[in-house]
Each structure stands twice: as structure tokens, then as C-alpha cells.
PDB file of N, CA and C in Angstrom:
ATOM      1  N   UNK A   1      -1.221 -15.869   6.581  1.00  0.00           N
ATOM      2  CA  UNK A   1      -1.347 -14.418   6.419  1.00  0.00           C
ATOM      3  C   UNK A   1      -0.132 -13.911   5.651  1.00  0.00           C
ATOM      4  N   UNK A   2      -0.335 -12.881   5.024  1.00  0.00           N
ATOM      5  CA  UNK A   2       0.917 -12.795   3.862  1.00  0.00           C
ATOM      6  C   UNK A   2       0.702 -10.937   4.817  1.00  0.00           C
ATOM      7  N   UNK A   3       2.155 -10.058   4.151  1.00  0.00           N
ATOM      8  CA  UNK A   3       2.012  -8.892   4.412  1.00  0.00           C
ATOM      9  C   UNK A   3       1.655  -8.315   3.072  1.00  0.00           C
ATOM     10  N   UNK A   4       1.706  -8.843   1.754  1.00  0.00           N
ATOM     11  CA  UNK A   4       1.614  -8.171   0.983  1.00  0.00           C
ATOM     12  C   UNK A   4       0.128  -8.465   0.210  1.00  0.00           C
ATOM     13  N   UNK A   5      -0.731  -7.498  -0.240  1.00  0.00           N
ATOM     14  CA  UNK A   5      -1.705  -7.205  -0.619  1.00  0.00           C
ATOM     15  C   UNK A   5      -2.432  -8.399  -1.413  1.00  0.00           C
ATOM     16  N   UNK A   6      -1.650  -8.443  -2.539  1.00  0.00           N
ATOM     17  CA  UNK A   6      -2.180  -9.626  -3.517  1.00  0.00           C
ATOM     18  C   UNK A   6      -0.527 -10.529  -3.717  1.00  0.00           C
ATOM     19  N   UNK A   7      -0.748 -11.877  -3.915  1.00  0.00           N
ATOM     20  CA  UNK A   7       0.149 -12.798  -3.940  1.00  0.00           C
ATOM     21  C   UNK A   7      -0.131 -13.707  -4.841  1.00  0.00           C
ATOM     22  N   UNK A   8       0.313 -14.586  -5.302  1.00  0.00           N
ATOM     23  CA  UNK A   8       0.306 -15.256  -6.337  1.00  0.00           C
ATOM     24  C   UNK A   8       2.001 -15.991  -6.137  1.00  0.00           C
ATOM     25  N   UNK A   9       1.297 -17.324  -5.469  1.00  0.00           N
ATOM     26  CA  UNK A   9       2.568 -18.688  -5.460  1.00  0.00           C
ATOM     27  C   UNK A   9       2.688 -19.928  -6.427  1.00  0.00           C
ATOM     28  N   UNK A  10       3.428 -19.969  -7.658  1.00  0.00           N
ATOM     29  CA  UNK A  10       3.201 -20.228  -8.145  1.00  0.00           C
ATOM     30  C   UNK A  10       2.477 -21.202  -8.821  1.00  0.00           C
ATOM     31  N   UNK A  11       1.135 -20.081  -9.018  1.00  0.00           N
ATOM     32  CA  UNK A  11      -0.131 -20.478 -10.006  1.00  0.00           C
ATOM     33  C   UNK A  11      -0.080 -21.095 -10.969  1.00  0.00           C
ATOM     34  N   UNK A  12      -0.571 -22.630 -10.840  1.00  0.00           N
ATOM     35  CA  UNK A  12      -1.109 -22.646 -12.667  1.00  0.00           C
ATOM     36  C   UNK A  12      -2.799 -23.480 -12.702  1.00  0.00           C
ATOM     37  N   UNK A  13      -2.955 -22.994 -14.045  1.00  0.00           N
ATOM     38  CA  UNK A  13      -4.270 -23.218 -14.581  1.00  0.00           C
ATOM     39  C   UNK A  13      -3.798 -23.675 -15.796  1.00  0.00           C
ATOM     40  N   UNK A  14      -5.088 -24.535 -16.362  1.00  0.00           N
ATOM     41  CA  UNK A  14      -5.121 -24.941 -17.654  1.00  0.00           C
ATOM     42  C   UNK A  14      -6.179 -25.182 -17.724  1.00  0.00           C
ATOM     43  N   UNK A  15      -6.858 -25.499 -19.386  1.00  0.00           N
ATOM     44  CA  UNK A  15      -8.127 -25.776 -19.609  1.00  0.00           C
ATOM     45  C   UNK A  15      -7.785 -26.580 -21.040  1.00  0.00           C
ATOM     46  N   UNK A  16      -8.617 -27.593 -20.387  1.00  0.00           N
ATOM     47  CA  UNK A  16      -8.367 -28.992 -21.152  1.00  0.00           C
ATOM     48  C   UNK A  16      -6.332 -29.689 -21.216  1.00  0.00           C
ATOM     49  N   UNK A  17      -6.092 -29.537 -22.242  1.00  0.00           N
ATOM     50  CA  UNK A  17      -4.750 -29.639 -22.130  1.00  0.00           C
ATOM     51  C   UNK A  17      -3.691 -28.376 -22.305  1.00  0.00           C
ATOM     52  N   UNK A  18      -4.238 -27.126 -22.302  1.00  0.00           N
ATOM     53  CA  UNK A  18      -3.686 -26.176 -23.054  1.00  0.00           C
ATOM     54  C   UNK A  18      -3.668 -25.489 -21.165  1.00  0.00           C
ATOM     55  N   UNK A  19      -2.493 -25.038 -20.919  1.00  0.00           N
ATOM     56  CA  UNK A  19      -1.577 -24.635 -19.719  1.00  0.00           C
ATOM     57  C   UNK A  19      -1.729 -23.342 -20.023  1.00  0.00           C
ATOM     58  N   UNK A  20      -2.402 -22.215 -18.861  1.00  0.00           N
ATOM     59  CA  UNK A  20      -2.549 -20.818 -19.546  1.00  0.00           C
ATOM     60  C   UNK A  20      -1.310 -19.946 -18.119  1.00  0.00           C
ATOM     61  N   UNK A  21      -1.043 -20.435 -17.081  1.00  0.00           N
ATOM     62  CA  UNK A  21      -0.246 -20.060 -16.361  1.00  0.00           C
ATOM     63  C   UNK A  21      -0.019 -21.204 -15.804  1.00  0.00           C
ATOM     64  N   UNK A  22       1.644 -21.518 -16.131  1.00  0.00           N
ATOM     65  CA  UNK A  22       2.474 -22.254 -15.364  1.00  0.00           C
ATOM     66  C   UNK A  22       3.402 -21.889 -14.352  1.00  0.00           C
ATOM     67  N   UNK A  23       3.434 -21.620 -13.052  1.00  0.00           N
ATOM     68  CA  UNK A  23       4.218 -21.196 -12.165  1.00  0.00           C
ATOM     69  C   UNK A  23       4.288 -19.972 -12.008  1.00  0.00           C
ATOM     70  N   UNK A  24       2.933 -19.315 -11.772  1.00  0.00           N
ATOM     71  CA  UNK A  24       3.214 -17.537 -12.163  1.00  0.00           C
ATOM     72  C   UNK A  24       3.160 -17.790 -10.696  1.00  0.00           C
ATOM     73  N   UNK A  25       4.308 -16.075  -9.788  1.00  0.00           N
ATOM     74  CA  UNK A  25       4.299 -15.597  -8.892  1.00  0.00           C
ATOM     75  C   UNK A  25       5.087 -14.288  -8.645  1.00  0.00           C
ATOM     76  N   UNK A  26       3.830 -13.453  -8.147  1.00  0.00           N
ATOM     77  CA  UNK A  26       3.935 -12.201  -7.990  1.00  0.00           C
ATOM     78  C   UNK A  26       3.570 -11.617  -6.658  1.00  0.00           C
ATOM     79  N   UNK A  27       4.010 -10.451  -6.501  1.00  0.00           N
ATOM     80  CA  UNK A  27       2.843  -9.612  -5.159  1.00  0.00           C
ATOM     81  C   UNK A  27       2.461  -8.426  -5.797  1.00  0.00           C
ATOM     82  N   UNK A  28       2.007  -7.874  -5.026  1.00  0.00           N
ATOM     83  CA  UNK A  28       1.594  -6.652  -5.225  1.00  0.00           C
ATOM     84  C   UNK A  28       1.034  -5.770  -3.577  1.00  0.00           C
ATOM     85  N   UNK A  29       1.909  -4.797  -3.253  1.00  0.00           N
ATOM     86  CA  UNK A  29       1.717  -4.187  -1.872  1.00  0.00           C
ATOM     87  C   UNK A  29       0.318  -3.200  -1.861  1.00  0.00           C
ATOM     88  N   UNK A  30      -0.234  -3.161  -0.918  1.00  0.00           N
ATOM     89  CA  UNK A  30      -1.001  -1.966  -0.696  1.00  0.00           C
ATOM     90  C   UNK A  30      -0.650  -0.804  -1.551  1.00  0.00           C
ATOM     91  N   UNK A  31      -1.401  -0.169  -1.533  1.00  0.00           N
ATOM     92  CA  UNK A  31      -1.098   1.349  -2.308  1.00  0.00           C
ATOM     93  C   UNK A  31      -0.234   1.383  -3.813  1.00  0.00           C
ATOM     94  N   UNK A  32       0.286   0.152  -4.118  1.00  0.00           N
ATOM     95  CA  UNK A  32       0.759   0.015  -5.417  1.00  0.00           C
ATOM     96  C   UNK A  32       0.024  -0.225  -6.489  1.00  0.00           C
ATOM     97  N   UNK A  33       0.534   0.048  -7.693  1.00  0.00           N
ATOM     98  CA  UNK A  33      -0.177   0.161  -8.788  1.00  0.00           C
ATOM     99  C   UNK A  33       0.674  -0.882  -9.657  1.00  0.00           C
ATOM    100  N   UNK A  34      -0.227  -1.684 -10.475  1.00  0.00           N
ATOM    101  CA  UNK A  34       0.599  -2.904 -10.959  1.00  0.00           C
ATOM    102  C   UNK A  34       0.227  -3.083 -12.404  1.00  0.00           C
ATOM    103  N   UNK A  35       0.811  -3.098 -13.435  1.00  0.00           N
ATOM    104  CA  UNK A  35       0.032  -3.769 -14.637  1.00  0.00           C
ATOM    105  C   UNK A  35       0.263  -4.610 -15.322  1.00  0.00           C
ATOM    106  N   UNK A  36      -0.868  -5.788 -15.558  1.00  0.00           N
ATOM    107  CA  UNK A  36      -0.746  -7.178 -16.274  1.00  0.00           C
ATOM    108  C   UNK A  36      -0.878  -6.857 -18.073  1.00  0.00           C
ATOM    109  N   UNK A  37       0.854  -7.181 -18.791  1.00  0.00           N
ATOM    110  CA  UNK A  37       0.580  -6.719 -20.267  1.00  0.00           C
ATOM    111  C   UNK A  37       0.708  -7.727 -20.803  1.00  0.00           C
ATOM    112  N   UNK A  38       0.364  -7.955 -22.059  1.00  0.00           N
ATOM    113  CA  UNK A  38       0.474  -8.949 -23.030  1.00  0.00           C
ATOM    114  C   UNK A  38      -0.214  -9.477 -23.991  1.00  0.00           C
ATOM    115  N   UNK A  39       0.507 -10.012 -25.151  1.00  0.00           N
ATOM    116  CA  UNK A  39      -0.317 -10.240 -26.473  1.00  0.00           C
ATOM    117  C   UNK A  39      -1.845 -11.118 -25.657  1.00  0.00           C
ATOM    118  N   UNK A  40      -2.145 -11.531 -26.920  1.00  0.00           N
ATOM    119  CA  UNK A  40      -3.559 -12.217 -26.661  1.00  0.00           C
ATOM    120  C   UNK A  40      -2.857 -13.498 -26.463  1.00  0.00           C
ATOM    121  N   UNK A  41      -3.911 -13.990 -25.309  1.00  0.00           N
ATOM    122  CA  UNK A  41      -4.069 -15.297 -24.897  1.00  0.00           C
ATOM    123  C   UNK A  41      -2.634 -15.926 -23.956  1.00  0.00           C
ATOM    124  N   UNK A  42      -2.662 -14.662 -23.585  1.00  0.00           N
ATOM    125  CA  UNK A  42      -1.514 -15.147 -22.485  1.00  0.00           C
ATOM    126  C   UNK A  42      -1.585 -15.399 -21.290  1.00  0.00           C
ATOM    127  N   UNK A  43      -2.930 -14.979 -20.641  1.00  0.00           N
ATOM    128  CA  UNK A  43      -3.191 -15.324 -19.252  1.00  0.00           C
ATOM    129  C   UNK A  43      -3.620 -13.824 -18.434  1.00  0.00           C
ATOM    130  N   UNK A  44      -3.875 -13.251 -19.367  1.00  0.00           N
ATOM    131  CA  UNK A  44      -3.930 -11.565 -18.638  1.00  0.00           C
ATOM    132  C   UNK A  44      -5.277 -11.890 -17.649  1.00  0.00           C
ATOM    133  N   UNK A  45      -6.285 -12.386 -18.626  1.00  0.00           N
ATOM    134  CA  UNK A  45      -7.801 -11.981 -18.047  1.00  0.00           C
ATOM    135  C   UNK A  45      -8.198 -13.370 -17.100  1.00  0.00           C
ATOM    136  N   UNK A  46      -7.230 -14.078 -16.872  1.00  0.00           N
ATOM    137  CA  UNK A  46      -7.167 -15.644 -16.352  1.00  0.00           C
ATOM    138  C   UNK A  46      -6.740 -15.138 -14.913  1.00  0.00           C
ATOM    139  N   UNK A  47      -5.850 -14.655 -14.978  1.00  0.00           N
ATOM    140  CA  UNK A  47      -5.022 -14.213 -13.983  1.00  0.00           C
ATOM    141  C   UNK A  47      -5.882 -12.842 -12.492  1.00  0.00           C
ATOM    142  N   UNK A  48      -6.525 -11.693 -13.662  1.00  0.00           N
ATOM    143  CA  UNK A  48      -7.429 -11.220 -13.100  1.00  0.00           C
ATOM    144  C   UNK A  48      -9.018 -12.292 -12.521  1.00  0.00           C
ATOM    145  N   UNK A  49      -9.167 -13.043 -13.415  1.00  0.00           N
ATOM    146  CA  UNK A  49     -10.038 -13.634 -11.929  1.00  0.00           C
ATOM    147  C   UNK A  49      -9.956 -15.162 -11.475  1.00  0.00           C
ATOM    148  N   UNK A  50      -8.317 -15.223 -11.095  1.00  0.00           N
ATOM    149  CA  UNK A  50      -7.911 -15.995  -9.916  1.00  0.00           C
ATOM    150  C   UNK A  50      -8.326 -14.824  -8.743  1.00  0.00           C
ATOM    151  N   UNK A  51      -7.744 -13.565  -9.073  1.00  0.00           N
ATOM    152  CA  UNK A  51      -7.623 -12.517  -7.930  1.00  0.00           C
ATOM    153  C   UNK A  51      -9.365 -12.386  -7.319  1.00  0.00           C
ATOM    154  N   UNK A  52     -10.057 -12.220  -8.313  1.00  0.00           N
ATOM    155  CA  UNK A  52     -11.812 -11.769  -7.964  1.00  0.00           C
ATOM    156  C   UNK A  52     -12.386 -12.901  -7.739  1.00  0.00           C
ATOM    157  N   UNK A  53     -11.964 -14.301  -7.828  1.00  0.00           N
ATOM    158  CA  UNK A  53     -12.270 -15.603  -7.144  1.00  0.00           C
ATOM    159  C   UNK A  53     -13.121 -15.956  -8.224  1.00  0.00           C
ATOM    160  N   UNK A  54     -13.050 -16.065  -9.198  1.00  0.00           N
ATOM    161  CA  UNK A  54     -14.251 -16.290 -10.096  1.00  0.00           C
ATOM    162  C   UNK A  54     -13.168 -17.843 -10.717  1.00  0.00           C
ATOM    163  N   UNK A  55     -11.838 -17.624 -10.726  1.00  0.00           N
ATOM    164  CA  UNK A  55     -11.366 -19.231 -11.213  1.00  0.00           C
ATOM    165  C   UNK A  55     -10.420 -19.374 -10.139  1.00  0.00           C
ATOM    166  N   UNK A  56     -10.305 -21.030  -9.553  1.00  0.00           N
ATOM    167  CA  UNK A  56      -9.593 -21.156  -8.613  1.00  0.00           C
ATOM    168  C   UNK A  56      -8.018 -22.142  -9.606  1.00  0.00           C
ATOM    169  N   UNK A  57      -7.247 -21.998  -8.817  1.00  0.00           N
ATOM    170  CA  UNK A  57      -5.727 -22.320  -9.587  1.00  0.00           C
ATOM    171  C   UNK A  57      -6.052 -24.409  -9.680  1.00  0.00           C
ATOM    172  N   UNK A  58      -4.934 -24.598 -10.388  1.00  0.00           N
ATOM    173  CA  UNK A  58      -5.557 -26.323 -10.371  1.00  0.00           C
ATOM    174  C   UNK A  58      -3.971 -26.602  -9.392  1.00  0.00           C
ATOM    175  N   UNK A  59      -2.709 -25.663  -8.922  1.00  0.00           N
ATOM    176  CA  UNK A  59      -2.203 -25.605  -8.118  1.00  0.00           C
ATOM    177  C   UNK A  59      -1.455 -24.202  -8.014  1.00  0.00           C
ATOM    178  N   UNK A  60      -1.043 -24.214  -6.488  1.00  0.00           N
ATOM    179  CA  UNK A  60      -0.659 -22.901  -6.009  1.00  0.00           C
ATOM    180  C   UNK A  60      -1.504 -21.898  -5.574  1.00  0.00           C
ATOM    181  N   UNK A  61      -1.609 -20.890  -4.957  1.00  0.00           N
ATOM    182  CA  UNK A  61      -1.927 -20.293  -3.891  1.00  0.00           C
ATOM    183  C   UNK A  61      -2.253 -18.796  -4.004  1.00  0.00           C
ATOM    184  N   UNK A  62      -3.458 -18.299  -4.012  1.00  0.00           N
ATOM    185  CA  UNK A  62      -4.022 -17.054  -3.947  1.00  0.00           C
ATOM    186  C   UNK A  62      -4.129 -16.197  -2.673  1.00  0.00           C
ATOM    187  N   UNK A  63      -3.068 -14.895  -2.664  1.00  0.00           N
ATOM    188  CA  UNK A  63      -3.710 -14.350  -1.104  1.00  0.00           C
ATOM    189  C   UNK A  63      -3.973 -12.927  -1.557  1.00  0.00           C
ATOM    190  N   UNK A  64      -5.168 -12.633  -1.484  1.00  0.00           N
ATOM    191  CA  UNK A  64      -6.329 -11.276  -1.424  1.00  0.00           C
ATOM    192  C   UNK A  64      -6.310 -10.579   0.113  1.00  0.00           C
ATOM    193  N   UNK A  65      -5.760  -9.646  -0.056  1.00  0.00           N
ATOM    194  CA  UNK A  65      -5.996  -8.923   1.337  1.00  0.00           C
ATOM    195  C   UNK A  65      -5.423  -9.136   2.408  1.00  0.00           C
ATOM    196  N   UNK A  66      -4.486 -10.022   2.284  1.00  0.00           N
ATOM    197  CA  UNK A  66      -3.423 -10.926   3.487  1.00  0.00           C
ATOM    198  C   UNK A  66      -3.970 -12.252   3.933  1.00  0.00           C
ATOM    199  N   UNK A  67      -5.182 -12.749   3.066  1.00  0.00           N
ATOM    200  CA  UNK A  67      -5.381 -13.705   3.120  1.00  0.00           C
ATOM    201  C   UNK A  67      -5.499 -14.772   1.819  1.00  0.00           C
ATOM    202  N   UNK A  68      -5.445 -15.414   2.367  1.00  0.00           N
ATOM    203  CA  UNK A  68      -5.369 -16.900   1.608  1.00  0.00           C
ATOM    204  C   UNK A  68      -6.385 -17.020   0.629  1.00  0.00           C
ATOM    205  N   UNK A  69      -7.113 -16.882  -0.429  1.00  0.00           N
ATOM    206  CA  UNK A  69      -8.898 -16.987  -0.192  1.00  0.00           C
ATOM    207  C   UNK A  69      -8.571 -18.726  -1.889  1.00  0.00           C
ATOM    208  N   UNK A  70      -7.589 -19.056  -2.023  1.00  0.00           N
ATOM    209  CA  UNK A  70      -7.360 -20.116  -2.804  1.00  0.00           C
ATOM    210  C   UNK A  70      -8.613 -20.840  -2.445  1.00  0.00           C
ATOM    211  N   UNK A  71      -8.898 -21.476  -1.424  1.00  0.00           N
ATOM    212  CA  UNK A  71      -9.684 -22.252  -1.683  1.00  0.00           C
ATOM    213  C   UNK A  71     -11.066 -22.205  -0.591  1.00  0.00           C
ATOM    214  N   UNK A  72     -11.776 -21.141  -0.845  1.00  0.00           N
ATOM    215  CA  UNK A  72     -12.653 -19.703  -0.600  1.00  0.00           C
ATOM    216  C   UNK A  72     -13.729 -20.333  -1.564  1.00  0.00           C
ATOM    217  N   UNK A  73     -14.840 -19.952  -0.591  1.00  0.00           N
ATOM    218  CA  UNK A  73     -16.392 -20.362  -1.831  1.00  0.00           C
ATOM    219  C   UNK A  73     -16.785 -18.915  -2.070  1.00  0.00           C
ATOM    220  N   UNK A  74     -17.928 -19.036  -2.987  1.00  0.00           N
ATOM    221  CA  UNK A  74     -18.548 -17.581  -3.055  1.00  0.00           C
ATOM    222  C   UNK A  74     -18.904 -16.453  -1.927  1.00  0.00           C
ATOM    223  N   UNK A  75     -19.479 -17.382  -0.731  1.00  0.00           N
ATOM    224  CA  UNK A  75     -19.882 -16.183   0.337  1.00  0.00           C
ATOM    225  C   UNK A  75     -18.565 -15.983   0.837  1.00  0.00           C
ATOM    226  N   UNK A  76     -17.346 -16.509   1.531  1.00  0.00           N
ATOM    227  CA  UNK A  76     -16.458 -16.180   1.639  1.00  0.00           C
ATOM    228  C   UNK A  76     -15.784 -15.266   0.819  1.00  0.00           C
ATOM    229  N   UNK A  77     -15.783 -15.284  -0.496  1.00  0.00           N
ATOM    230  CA  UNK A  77     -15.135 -14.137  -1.312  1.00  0.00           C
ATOM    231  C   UNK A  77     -15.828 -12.848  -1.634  1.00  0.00           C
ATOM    232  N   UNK A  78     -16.588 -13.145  -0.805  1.00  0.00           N
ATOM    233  CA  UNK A  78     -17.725 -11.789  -1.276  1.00  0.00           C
ATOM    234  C   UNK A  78     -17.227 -10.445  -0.015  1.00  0.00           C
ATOM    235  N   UNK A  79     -16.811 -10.941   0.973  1.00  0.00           N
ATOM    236  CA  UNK A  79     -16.576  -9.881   1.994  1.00  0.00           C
ATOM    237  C   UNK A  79     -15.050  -9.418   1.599  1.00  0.00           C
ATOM    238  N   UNK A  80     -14.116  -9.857   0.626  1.00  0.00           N
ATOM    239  CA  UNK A  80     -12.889  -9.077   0.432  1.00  0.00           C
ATOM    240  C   UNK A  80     -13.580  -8.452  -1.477  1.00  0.00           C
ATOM    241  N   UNK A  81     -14.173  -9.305  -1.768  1.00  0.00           N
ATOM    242  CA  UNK A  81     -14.965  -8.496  -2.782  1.00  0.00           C
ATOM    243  C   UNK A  81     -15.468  -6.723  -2.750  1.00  0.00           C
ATOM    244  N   UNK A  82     -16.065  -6.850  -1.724  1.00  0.00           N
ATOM    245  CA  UNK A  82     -16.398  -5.603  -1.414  1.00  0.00           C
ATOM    246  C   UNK A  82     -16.012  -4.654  -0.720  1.00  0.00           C
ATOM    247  N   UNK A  83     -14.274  -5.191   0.054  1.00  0.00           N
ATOM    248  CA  UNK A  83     -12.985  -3.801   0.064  1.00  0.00           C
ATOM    249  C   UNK A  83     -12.746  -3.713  -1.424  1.00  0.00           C
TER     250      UNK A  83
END
């Protein structure tokens, strides 16, 4: 259980050999407002769905809502989906 809203320990993904987040880690609290900037192809829209569960990390750790949901199937992600 985390206290903070959204978490991100450091994440990475890649596809094929090309590394689109290496070691990203962030939070983000309740009621805060956060924004992901950057040129193209940096990991902006990669990053948004680690959070919506649509890509899972190839290591490190996703927590949605004070929970964990890293390694979360579809029906499981569907009930923090819809806070």
C-alpha cells in the first residue's frame, strides 16, 4: 500500500531493443495536478498507460490508488478504472 496516489518505482519498458523509460520514478498525491512534457517519443503516452493498465513495465512497480495494480489483469484494473 503506498500513501501516495500514483507511484512509479523505477519503471522501465522497451520495445524490441529501443528502451522508452529507463528507471522512471515519480508520485503524484491525491488532489494534485501533475504534467508529463516532452519532445516526441520520449515516453509521455507510454507512461500514461502504464498508469490506465493498458502496458505493464518489463521492471518496476505501478501503484494506482494506493495500490499496487503492476501486475493486475483486466478485470482487476477495471474497478480503479472507474474511480
Amino acid at each position: 500500500m503506498s500513501e501516495h496516489y500514483i507511484e512509479f518505482r523505477g519503471v522501465y519498458k522497451a520495445f524490441e531493443d529501443l528502451a522508452v523509460l529507463e528507471d522512471v520514478s515519480f508520485v503524484v498525491d491525491r488532489g494534485e495536478t501533475s504534467v508529463i512534457m516532452g519532445r516526441s517519443g520520449v515516453g509521455k503516452s507510454v507512461t500514461l498507460k502504464h498508469i490506465l493498465g493498458f502496458l505493464k513495465p518489463d521492471a518496476g512497480r505501478v501503484v494506482v490508488a494506493g495500490q499496487d495494480v503492476t501486475d493486475w489483469d483486466e478485470d482487476q484494473l477495471q474497478e480503479i478504472l472507474r474511480r
